[in-house]
Protein backbone atom coordinates (compact mmCIF):
# COMPACT_ATOMS: atom_id res chain seq x y z
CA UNK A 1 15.66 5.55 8.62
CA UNK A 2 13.88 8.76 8.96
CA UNK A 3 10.54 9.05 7.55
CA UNK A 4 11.68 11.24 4.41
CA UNK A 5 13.96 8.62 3.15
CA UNK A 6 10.85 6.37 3.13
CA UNK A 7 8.77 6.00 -0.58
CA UNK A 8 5.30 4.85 -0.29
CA UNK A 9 2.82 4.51 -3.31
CA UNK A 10 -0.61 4.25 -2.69
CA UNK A 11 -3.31 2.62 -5.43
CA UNK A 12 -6.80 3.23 -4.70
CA UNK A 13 -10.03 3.78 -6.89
CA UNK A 14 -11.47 6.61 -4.81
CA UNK A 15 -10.63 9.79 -5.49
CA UNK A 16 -11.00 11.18 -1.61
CA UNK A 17 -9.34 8.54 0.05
CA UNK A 18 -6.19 8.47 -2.45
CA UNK A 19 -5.95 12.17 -2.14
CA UNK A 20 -6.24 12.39 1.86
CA UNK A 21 -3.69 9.56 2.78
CA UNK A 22 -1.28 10.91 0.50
CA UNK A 23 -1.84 14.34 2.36
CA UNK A 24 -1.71 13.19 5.76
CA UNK A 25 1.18 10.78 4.77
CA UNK A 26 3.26 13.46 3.35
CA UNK A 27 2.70 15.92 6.48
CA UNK A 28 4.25 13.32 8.62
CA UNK A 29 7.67 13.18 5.75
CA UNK A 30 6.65 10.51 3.77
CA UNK A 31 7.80 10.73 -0.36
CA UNK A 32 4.22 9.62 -1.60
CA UNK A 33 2.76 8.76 -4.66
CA UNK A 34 -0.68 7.78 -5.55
CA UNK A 35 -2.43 6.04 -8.56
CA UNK A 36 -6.12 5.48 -9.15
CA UNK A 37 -5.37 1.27 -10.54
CA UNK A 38 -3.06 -0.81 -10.85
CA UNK A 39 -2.67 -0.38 -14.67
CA UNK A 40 -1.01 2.93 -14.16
CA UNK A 41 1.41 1.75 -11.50
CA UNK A 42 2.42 -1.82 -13.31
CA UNK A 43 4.82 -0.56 -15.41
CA UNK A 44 6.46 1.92 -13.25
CA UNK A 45 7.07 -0.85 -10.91
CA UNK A 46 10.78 -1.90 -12.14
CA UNK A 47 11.89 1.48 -11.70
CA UNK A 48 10.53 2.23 -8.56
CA UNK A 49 12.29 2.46 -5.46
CA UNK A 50 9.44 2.36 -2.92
CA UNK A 51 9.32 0.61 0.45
CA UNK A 52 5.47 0.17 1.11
CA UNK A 53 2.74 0.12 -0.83
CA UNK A 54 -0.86 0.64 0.49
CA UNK A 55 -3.54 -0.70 -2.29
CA UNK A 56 -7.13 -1.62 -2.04
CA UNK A 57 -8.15 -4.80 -2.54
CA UNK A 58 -11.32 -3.72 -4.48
CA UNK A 59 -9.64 -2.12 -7.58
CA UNK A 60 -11.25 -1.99 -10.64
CA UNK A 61 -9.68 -4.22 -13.72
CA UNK A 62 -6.64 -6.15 -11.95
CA UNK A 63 -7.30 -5.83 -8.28
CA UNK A 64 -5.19 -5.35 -4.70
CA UNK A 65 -4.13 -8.86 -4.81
CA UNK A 66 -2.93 -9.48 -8.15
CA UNK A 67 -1.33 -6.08 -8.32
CA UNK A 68 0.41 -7.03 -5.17
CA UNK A 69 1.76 -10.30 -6.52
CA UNK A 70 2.95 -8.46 -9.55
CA UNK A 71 4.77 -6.00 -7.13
CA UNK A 72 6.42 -8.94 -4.90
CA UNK A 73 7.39 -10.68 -7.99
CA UNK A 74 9.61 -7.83 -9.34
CA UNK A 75 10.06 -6.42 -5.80
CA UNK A 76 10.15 -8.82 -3.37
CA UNK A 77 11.45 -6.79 -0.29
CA UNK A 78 8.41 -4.81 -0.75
CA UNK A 79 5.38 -4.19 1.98
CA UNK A 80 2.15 -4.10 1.56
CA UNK A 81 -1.04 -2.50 3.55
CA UNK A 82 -4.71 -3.59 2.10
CA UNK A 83 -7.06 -1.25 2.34
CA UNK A 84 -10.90 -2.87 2.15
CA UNK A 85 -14.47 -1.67 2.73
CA UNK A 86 -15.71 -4.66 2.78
CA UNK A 87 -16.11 -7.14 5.77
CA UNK A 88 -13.14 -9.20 5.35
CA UNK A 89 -10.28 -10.53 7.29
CA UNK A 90 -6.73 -11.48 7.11
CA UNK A 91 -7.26 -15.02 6.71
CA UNK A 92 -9.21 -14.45 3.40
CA UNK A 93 -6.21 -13.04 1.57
CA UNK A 94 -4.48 -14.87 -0.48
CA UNK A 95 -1.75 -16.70 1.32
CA UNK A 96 0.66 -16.84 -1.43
CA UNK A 97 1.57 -13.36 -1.03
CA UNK A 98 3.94 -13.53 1.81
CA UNK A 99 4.34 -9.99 2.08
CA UNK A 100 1.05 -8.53 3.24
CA UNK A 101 1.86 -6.61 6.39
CA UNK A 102 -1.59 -5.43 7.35
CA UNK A 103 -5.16 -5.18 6.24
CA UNK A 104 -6.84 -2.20 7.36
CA UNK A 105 -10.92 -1.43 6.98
CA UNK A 106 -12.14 1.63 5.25
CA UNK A 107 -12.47 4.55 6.93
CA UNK A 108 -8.97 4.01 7.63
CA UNK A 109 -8.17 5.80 11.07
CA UNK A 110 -4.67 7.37 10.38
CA UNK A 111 -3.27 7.03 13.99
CA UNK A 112 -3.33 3.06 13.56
CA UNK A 113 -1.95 3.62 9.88
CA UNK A 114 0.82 5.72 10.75
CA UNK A 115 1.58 3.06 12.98
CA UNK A 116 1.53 0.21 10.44
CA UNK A 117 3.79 2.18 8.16
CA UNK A 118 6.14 2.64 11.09
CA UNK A 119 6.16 -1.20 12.27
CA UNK A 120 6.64 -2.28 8.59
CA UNK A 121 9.09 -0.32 7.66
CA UNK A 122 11.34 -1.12 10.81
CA UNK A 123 10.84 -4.91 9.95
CA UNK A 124 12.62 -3.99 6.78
CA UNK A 125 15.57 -2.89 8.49
C-alpha cells in the first residue's frame, strides 16, 4: 500500500518534536495526526482507522506504555514506535505489549524512522 493510504498518529509532550515528525511524515504521503497526551487521543481511539502509532514513553498523566496497551486492546492489529530520551532499551518495555515494533532515542534521525514506518507497515500486510 502506498504511503498515502497509510494513517499514523503521533502522541508526544513536546511541542517541536510532535510538530516536525508530523511535517516530515506528511512530506513523504503519510495521513498524520498528532496529540500532545494520551488523554486527547483515548477516546478517539475506537473510531480511528490508523496503522501506526509513534508515542513517547515519557508522557505526562497516562504514559507511552499504558496508552499503548489501551490502543492494542481496542486495536490490536495496530503498530507501535516508542519514542524515549532517556537511556533505555527494548528489553525494559513492558513485554505484555506484543505489538511494539521499535523503540527509537530522541533526537530521532528521520532516515532510520522512515524506515521503521516502512518495515512495520509491510509486516502488516
Amino acid at each position: 500500500m502506498s504511503p498515502s493510504k497509510r494513517k499514523i498518529i503521533i502522541v508526544d509532550d513536546e511541542p517541536i518534536i510532535r510538530i516536525s515528525l508530523e511535517l516530515v511524515l506528511r512530506k513523504h504521503g503519510y495521513e498524520v495526526n498528532s496529540f500532545k497526551n494520551a488523554e486527547l487521543i483515548l477516546p478517539l481511539i475506537p473510531k480511528n482507522d490508523a496503522h501506526l502509532f509513534i508515542i513517547d514513553l515519557e508522557l505526562p498523566g497516562i504514559n507511552g506504555q499504558e496508552l499503548a496497551q489501551k490502543i492494542i486492546e481496542q486495536k490490536p492489529a495496530s503498530k507501535i514506535i516508542f519514542l524515549t530520551g532517556f537511556d533505555l532499551s527494548e528489553s525494559q518495555l513492558n513485554p505484555d505489549i506484543s505489538n511494539v515494533y521499535r523503540l527509537m532515542h530522541k533526537p530521532v534521525d528521520i532516515d532510520q524512522l522512515l524506515h521503521s514506518i516502512r518495515e512495520a507497515m509491510e509486516t502488516e500486510q
